[in-house]
Every structure is written in C-alpha cells, then in structure tokens.
PDB file of N, CA and C in Angstrom:
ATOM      1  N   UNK A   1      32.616   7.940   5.439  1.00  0.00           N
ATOM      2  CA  UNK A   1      31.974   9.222   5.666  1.00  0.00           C
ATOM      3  C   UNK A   1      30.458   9.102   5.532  1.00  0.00           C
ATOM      4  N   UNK A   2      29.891   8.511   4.277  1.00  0.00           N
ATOM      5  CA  UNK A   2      28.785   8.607   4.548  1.00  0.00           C
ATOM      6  C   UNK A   2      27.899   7.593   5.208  1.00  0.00           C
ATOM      7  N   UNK A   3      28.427   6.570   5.487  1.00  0.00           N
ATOM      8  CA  UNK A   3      28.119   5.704   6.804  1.00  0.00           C
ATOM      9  C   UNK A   3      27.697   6.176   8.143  1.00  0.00           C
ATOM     10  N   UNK A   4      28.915   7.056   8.783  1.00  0.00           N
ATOM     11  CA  UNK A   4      28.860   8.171   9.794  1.00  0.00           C
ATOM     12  C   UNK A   4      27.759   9.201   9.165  1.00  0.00           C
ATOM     13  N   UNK A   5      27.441   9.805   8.630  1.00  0.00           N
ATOM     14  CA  UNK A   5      26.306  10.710   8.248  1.00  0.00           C
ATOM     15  C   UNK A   5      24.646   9.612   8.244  1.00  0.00           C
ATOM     16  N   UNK A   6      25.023   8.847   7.691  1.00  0.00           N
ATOM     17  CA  UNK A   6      23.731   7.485   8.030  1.00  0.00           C
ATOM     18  C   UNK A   6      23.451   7.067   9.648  1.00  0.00           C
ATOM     19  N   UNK A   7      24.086   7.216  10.378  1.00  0.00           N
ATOM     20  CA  UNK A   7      24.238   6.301  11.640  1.00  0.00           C
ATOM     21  C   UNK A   7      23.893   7.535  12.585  1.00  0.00           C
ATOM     22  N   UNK A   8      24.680   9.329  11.807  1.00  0.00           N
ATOM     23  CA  UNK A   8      24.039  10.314  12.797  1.00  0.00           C
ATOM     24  C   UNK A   8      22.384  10.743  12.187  1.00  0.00           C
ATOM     25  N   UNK A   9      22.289  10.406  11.580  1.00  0.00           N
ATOM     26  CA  UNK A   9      20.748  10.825  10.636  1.00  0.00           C
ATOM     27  C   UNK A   9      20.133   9.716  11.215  1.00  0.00           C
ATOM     28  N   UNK A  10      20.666   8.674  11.589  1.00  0.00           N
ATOM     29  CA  UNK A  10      19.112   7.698  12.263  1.00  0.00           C
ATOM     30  C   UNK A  10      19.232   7.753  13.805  1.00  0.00           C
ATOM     31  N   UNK A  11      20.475   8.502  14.402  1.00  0.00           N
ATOM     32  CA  UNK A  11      20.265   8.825  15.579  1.00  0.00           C
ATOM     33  C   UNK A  11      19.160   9.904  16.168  1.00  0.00           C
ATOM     34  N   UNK A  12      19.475  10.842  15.230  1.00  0.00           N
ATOM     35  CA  UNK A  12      18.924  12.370  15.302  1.00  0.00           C
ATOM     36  C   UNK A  12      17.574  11.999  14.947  1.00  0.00           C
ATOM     37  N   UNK A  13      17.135  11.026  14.265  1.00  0.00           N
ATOM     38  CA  UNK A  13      15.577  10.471  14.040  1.00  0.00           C
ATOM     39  C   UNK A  13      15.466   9.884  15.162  1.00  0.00           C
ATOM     40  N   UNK A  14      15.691   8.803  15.706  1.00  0.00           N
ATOM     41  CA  UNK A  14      15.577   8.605  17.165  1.00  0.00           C
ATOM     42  C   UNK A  14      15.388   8.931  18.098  1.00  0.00           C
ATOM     43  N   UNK A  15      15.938  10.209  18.347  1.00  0.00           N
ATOM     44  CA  UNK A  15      15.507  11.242  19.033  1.00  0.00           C
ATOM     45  C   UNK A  15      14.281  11.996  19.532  1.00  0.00           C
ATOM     46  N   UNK A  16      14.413  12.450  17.725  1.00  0.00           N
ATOM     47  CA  UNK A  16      13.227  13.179  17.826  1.00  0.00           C
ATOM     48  C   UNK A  16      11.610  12.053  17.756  1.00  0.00           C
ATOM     49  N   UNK A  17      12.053  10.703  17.612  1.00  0.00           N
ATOM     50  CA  UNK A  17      11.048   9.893  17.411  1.00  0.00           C
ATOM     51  C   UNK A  17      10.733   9.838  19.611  1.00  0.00           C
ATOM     52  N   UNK A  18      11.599   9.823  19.811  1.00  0.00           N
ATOM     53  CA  UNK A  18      11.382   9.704  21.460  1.00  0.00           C
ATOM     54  C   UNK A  18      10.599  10.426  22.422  1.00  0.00           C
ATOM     55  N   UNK A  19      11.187  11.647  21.538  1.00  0.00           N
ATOM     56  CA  UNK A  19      10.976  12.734  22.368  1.00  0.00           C
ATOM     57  C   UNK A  19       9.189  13.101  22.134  1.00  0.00           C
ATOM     58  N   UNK A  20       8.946  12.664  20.934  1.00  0.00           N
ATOM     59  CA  UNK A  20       7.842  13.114  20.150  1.00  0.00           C
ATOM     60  C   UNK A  20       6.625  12.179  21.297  1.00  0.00           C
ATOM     61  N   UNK A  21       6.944  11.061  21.206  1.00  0.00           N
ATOM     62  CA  UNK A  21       6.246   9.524  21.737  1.00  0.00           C
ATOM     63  C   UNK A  21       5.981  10.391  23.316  1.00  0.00           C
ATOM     64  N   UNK A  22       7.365  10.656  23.882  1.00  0.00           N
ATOM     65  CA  UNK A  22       6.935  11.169  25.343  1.00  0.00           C
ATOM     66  C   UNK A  22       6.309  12.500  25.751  1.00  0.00           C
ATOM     67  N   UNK A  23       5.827  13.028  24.816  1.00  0.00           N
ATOM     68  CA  UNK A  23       5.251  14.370  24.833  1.00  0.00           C
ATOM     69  C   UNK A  23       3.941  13.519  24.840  1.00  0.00           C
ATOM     70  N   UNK A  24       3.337  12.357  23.542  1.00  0.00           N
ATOM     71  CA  UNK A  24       1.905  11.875  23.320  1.00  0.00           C
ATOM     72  C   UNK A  24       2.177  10.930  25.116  1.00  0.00           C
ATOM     73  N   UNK A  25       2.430  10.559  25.639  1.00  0.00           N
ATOM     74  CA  UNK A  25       2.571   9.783  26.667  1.00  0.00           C
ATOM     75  C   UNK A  25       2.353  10.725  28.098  1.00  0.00           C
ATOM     76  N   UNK A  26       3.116  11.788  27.994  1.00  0.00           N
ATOM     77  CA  UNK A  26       2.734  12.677  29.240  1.00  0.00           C
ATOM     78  C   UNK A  26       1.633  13.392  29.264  1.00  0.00           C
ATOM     79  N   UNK A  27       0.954  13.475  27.920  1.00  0.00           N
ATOM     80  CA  UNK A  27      -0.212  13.955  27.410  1.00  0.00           C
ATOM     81  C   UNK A  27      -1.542  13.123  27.942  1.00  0.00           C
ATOM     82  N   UNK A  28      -0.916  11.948  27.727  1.00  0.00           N
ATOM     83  CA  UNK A  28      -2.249  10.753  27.574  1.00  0.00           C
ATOM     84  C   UNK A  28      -2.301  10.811  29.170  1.00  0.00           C
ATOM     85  N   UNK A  29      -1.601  10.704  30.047  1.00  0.00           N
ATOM     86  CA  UNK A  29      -1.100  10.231  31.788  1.00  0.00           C
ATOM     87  C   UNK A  29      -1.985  11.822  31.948  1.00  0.00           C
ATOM     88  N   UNK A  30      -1.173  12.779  32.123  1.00  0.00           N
ATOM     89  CA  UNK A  30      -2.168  14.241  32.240  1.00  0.00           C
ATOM     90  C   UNK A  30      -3.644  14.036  32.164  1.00  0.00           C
ATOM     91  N   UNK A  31      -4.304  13.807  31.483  1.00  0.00           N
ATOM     92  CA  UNK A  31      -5.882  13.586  30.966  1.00  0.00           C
ATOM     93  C   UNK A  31      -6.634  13.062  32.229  1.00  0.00           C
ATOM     94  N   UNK A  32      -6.124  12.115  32.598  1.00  0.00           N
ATOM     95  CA  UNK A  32      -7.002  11.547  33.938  1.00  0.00           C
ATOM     96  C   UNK A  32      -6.789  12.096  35.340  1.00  0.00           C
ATOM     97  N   UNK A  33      -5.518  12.684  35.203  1.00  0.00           N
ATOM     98  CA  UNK A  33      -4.635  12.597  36.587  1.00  0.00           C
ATOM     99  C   UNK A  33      -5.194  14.663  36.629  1.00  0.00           C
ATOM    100  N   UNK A  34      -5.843  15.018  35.694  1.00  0.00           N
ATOM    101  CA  UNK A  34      -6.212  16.448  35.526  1.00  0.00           C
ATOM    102  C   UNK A  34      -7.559  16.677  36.611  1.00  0.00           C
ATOM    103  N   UNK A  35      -8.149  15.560  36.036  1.00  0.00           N
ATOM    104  CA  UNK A  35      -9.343  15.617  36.376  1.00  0.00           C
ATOM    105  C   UNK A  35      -9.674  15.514  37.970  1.00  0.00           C
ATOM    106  N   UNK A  36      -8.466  14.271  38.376  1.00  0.00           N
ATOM    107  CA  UNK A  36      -7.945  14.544  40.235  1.00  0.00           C
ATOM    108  C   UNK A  36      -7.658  15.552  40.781  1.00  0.00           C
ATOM    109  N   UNK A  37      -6.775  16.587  40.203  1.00  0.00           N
ATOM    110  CA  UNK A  37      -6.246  18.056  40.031  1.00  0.00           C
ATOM    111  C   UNK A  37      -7.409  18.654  40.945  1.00  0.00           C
ATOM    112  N   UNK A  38      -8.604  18.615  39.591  1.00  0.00           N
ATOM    113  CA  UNK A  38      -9.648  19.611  39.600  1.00  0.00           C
ATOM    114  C   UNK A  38     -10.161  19.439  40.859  1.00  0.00           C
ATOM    115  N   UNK A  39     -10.602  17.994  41.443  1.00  0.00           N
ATOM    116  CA  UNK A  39     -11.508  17.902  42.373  1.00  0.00           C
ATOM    117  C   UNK A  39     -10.651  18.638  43.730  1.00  0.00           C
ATOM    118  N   UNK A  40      -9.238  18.216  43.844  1.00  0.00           N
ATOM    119  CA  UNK A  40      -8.479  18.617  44.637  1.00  0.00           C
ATOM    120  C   UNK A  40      -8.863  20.382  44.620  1.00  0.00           C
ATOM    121  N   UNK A  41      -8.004  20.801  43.600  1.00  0.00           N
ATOM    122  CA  UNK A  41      -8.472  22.143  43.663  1.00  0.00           C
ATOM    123  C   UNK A  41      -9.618  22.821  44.114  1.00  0.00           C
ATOM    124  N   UNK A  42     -11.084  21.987  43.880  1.00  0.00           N
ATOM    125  CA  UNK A  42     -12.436  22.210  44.230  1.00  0.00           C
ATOM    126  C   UNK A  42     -12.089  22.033  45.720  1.00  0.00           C
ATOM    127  N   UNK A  43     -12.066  21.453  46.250  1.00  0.00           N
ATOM    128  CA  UNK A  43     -11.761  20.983  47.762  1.00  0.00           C
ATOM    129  C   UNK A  43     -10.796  22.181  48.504  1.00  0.00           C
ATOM    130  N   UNK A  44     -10.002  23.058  47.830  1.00  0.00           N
ATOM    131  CA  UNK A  44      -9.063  23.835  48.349  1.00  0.00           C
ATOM    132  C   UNK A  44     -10.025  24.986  48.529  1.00  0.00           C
ATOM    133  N   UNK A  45     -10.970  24.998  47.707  1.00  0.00           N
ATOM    134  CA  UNK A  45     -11.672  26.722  47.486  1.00  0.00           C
ATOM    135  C   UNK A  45     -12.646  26.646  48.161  1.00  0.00           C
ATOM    136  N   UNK A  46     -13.006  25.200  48.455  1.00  0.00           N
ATOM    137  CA  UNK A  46     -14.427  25.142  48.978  1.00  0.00           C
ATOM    138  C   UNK A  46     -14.375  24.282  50.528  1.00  0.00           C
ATOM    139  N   UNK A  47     -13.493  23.216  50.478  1.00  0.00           N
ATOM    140  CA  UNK A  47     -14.056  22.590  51.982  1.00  0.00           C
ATOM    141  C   UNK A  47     -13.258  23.260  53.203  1.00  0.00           C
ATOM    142  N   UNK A  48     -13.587  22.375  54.214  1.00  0.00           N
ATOM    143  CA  UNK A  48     -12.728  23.191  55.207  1.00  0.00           C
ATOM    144  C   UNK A  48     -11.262  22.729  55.224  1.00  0.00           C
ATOM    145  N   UNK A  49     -10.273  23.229  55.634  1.00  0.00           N
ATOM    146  CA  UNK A  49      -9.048  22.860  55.489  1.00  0.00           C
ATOM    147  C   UNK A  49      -8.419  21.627  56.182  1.00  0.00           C
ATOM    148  N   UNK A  50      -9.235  20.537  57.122  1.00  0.00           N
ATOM    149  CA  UNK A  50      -8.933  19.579  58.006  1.00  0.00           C
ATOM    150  C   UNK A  50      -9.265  18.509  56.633  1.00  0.00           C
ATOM    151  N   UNK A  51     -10.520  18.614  55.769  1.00  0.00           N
ATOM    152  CA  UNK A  51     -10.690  17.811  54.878  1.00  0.00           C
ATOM    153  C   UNK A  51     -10.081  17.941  53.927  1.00  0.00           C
ATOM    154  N   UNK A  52      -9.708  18.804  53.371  1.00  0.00           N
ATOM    155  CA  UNK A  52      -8.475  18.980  52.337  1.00  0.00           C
ATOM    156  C   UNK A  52      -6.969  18.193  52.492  1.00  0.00           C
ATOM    157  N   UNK A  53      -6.583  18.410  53.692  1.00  0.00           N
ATOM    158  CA  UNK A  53      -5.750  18.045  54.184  1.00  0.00           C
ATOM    159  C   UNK A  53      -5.869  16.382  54.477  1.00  0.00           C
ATOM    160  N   UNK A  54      -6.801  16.130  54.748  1.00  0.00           N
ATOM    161  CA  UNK A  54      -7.683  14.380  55.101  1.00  0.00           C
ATOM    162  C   UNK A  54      -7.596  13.751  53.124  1.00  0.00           C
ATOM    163  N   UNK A  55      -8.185  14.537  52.429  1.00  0.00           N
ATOM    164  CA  UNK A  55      -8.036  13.847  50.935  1.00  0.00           C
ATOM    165  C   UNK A  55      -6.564  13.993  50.404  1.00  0.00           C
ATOM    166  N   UNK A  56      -5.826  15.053  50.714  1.00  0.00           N
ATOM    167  CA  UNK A  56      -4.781  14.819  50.007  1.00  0.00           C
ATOM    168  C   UNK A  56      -3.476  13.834  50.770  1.00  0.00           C
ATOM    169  N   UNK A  57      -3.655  13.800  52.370  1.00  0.00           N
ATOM    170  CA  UNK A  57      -2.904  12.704  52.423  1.00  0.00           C
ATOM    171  C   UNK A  57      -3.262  11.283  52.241  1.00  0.00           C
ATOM    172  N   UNK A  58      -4.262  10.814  51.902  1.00  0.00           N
ATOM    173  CA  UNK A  58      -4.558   9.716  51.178  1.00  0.00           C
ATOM    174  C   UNK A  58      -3.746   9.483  50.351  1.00  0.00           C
ATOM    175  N   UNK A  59      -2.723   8.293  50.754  1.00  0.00           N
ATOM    176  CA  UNK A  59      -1.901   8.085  49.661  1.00  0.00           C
ATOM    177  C   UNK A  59      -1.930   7.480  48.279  1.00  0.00           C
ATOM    178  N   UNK A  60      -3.249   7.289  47.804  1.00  0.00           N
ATOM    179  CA  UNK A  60      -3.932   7.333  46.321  1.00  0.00           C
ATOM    180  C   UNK A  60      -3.827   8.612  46.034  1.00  0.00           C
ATOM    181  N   UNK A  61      -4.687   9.411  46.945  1.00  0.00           N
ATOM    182  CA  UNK A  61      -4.793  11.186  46.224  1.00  0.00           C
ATOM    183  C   UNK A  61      -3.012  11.551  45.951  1.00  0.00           C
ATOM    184  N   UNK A  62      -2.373  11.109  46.933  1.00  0.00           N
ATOM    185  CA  UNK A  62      -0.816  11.948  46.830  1.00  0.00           C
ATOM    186  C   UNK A  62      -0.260  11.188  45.939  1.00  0.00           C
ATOM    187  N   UNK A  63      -0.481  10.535  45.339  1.00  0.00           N
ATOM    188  CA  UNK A  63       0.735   9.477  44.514  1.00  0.00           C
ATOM    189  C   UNK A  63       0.009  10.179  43.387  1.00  0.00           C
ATOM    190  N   UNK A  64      -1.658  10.446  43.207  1.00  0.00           N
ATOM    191  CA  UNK A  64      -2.045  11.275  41.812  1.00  0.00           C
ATOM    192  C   UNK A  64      -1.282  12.351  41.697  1.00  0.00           C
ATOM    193  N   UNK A  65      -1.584  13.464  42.594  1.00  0.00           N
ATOM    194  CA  UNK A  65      -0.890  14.779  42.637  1.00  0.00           C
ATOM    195  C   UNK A  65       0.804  14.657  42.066  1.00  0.00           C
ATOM    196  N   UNK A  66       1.648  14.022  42.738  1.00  0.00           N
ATOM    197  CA  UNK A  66       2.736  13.378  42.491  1.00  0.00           C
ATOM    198  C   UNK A  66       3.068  13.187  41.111  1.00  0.00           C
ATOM    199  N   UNK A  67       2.588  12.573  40.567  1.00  0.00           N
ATOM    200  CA  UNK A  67       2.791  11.956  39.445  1.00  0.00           C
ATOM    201  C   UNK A  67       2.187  13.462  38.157  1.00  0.00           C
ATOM    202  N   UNK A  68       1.201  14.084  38.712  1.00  0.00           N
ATOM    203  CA  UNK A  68       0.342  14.947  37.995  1.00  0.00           C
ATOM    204  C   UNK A  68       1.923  15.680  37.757  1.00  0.00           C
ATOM    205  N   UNK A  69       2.298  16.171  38.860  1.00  0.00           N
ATOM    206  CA  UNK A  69       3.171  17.391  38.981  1.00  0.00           C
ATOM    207  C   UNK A  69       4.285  16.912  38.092  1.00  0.00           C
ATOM    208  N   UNK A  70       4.596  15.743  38.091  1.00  0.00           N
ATOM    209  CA  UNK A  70       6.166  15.454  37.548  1.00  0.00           C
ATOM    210  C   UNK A  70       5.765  15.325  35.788  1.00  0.00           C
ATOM    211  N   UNK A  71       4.595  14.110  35.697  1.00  0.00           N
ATOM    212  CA  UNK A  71       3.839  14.376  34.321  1.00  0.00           C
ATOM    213  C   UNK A  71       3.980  15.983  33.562  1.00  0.00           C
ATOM    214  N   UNK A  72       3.357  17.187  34.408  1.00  0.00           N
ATOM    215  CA  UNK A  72       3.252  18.597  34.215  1.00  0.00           C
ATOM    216  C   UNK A  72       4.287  18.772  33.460  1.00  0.00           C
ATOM    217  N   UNK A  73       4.993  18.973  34.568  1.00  0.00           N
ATOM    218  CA  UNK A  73       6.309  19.494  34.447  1.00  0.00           C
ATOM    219  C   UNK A  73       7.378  18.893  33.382  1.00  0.00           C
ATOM    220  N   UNK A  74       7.622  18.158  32.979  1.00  0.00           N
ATOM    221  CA  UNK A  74       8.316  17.107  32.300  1.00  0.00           C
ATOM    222  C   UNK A  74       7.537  17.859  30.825  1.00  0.00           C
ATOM    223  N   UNK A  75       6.500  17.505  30.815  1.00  0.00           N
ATOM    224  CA  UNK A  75       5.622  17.421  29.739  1.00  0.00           C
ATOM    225  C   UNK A  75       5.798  19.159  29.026  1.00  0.00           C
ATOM    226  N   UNK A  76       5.815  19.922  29.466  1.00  0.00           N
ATOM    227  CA  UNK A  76       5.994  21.515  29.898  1.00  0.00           C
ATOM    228  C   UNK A  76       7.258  21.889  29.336  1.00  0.00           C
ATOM    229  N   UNK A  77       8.693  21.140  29.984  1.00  0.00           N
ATOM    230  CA  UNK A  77       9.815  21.203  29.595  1.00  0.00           C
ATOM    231  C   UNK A  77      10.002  20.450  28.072  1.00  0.00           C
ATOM    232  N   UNK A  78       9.652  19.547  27.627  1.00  0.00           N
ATOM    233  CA  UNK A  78       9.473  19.026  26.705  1.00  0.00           C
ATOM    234  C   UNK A  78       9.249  19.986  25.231  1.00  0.00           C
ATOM    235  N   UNK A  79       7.788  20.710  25.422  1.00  0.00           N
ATOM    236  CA  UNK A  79       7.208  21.369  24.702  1.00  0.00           C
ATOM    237  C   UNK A  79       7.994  22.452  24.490  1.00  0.00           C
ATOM    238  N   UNK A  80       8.705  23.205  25.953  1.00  0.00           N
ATOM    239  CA  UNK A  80       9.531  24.021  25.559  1.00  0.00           C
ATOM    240  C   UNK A  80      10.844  23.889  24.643  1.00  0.00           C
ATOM    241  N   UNK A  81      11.618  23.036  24.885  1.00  0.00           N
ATOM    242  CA  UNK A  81      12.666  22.441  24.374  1.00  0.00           C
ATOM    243  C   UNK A  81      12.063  22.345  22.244  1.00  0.00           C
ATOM    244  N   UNK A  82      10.946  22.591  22.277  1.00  0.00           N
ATOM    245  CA  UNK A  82      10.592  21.920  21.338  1.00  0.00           C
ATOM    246  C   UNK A  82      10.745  23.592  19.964  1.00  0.00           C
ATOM    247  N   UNK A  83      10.378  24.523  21.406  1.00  0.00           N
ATOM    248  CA  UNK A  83      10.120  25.934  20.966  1.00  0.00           C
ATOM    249  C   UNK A  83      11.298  26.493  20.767  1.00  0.00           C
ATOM    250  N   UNK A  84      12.487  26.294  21.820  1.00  0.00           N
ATOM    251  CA  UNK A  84      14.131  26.667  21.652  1.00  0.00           C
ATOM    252  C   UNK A  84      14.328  26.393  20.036  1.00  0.00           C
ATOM    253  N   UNK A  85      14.318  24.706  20.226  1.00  0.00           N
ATOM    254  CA  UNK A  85      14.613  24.079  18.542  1.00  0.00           C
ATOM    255  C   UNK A  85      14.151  24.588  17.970  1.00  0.00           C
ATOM    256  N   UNK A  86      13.184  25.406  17.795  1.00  0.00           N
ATOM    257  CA  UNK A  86      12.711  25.782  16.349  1.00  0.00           C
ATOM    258  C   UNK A  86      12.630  27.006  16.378  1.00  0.00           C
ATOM    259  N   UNK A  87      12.873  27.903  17.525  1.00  0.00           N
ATOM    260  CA  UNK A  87      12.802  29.303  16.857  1.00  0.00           C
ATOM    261  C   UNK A  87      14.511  30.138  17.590  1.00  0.00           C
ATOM    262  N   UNK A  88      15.053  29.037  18.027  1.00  0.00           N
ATOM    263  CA  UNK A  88      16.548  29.855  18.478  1.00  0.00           C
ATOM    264  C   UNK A  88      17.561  29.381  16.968  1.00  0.00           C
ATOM    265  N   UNK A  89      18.595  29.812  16.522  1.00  0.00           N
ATOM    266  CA  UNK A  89      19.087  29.380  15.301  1.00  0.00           C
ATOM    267  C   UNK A  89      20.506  29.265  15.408  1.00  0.00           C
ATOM    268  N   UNK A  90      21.131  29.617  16.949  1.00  0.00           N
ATOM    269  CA  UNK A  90      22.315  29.762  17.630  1.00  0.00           C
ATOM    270  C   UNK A  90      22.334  28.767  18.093  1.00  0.00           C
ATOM    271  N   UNK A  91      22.804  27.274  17.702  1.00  0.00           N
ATOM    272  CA  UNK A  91      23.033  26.291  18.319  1.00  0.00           C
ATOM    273  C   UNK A  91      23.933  26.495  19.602  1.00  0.00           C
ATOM    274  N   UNK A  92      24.387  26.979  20.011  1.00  0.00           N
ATOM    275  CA  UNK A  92      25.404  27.390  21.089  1.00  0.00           C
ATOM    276  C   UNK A  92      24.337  27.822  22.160  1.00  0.00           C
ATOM    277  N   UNK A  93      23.737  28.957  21.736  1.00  0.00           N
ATOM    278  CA  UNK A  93      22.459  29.770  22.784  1.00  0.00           C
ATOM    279  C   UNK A  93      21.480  28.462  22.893  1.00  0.00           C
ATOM    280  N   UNK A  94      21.356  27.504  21.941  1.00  0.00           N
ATOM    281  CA  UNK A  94      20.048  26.715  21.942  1.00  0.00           C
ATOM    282  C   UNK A  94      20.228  25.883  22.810  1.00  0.00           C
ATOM    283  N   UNK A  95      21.607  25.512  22.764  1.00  0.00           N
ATOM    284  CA  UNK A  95      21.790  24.201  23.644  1.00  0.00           C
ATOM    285  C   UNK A  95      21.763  24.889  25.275  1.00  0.00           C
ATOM    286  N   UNK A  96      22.294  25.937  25.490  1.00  0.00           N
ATOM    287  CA  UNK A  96      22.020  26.700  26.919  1.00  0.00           C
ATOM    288  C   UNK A  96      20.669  26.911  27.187  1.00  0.00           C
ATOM    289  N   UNK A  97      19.907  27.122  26.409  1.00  0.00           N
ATOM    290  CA  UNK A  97      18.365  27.520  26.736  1.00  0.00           C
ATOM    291  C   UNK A  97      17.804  26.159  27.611  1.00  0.00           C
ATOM    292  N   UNK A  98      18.254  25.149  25.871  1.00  0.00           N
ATOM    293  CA  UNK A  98      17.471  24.084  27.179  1.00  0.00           C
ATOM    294  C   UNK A  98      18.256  23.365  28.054  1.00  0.00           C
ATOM    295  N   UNK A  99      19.059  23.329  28.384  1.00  0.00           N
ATOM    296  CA  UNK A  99      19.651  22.785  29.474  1.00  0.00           C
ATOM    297  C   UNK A  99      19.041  23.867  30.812  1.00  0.00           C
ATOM    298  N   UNK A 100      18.780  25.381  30.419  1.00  0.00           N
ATOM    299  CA  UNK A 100      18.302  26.360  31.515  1.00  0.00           C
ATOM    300  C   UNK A 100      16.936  25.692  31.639  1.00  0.00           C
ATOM    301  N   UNK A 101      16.006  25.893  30.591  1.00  0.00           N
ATOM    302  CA  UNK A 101      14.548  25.062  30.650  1.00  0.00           C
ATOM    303  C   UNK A 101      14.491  23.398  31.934  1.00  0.00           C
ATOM    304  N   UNK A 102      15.401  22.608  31.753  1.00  0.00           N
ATOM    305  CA  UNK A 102      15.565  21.478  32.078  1.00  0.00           C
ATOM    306  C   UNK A 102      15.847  21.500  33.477  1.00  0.00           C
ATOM    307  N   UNK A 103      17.226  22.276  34.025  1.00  0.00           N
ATOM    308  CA  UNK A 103      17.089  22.485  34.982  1.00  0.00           C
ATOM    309  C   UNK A 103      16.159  23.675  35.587  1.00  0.00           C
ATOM    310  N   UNK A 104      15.728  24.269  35.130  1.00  0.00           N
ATOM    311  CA  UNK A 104      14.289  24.610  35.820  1.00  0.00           C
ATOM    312  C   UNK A 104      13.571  24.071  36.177  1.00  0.00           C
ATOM    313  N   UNK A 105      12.936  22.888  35.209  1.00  0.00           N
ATOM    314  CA  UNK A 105      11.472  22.273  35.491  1.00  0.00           C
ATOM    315  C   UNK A 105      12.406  21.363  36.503  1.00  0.00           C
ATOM    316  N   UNK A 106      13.267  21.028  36.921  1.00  0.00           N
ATOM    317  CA  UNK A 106      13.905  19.916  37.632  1.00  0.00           C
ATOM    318  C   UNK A 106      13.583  20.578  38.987  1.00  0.00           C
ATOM    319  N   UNK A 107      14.690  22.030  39.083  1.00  0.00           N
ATOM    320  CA  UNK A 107      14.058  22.291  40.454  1.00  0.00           C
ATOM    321  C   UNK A 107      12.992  22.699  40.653  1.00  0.00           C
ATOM    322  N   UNK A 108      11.923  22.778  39.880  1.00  0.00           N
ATOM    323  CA  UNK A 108      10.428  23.142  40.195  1.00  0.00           C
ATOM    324  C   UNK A 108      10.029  21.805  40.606  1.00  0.00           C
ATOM    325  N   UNK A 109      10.224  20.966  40.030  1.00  0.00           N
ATOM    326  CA  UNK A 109       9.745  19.511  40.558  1.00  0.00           C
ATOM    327  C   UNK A 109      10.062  19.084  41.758  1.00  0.00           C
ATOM    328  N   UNK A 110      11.488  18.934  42.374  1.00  0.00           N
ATOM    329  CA  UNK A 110      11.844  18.785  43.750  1.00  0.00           C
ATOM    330  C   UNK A 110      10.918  19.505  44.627  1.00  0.00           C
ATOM    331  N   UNK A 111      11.230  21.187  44.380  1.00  0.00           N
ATOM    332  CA  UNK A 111      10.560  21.725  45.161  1.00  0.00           C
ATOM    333  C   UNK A 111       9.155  21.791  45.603  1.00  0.00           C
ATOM    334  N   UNK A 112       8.818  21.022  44.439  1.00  0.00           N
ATOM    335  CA  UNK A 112       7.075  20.862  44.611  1.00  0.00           C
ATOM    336  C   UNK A 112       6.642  19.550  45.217  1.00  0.00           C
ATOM    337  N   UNK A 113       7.981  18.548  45.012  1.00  0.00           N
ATOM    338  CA  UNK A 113       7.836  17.072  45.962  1.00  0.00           C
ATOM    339  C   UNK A 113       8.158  17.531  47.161  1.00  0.00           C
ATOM    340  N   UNK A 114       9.236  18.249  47.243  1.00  0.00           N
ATOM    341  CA  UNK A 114       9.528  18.560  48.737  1.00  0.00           C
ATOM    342  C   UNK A 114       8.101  19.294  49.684  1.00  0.00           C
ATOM    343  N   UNK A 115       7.562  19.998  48.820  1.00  0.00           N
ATOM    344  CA  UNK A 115       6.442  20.490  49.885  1.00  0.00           C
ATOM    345  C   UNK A 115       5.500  19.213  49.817  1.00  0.00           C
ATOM    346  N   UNK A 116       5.080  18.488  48.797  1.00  0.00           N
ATOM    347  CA  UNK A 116       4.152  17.856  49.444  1.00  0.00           C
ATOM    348  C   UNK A 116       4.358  16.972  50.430  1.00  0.00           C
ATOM    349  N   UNK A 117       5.687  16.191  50.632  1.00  0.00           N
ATOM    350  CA  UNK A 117       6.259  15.239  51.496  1.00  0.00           C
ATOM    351  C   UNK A 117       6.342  16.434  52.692  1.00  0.00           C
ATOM    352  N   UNK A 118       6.406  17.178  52.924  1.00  0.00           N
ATOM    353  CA  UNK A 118       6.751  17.649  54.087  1.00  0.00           C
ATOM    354  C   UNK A 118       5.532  18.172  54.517  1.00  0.00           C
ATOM    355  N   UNK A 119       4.279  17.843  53.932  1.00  0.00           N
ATOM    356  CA  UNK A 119       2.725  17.564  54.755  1.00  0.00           C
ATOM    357  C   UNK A 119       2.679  16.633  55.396  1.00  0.00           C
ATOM    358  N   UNK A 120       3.503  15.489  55.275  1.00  0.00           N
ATOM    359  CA  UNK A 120       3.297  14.121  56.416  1.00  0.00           C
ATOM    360  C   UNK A 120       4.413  14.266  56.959  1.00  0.00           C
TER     361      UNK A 120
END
C-alpha cells in the first residue's frame, strides 16, 4: 500500500514538474516569435495588402506565425488548466473543464492553421 501511494506521489510530481517546465518553455519560444507578431501586425494596419500578403507568405514569416499560434495557444490552455486545478474542487467538473479547455484550444489551433495554409 504504501509503495503504491509512493509511486502515485512521484507520478503526480512528475506531472506537475512537466507541465510547469512547458508553461517556462512556451513562455521562453513566445518572447521572440511576439516580436514577429508585432511587425506582422504593423504591416496589417499600415502597408498595402499585396505586401502583407508578400511578408507573410515567406515561408520564414509563416513557419513564425505558425509556431507563434500553436506556442499561444498551448501555452493559454496550459495556464488555464492550471486555474480549473486550483479553483474548481469537483474533481468530476474539473476533469470536464479541462478536457473542454483542451479541446478548445485544439480546435482554435486547426482552425487558425487551416486559414493560414489556405493563403497559399
């Protein structure tokens, strides 16, 4: 018995040691890939729309965006999942929340690859 209570106590640390690491990791990736964001965004408000369209299919600019969005999003779901755990107390409701959270950011992500792939 208390073997099994040892083996789920260093799982459940594991976990949360993972989960913790990929929050500082989608954090750190975000930081640079933000700053591509911005210029993009600058370019949406300001140039004409043939050059907008000219920088973002550059497949450097799209693999940033790409990666920005899934980074986002991931990173987003994460944090939420983080908010369920600690302020839902209905393990039953908690575990539905984030599985709802999860598949959310999932189909927000497709849908946001799907539009950009369907610019080229």
């Amino acid at each position: 018995m208390i073997n099994k209570l040892s083996i789920m106590r260093n799982s459940i640390a594991q976990s949360a040691t993972k989960h913790w690491l990929m929050q500082r990791i989608t954090a750190v990736i975000l930081i640079p890939l933000t700053f591509k964001l911005i210029v993009f965004l600058d370019l949406c408000t300001n140039a004409p729309y043939q050059q907008t369209m000219d920088w973002l299919k550059s497949p450097l600019n799209t693999l940033c965006v790409e990666v920005w969005l899934i980074a986002a999003f991931y990173h987003a779901a994460l944090g939420l999942q983080v908010v369920a755990e600690d302020y839902v107390g209905n393990q039953e409701l908690q575990a539905m929340i984030i599985k709802v959270i999860n598949l959310s950011f999932l189909f927000l992500t497709v849908v946001a690859l799907f539009f950009i792939f369907r610019i080229f």
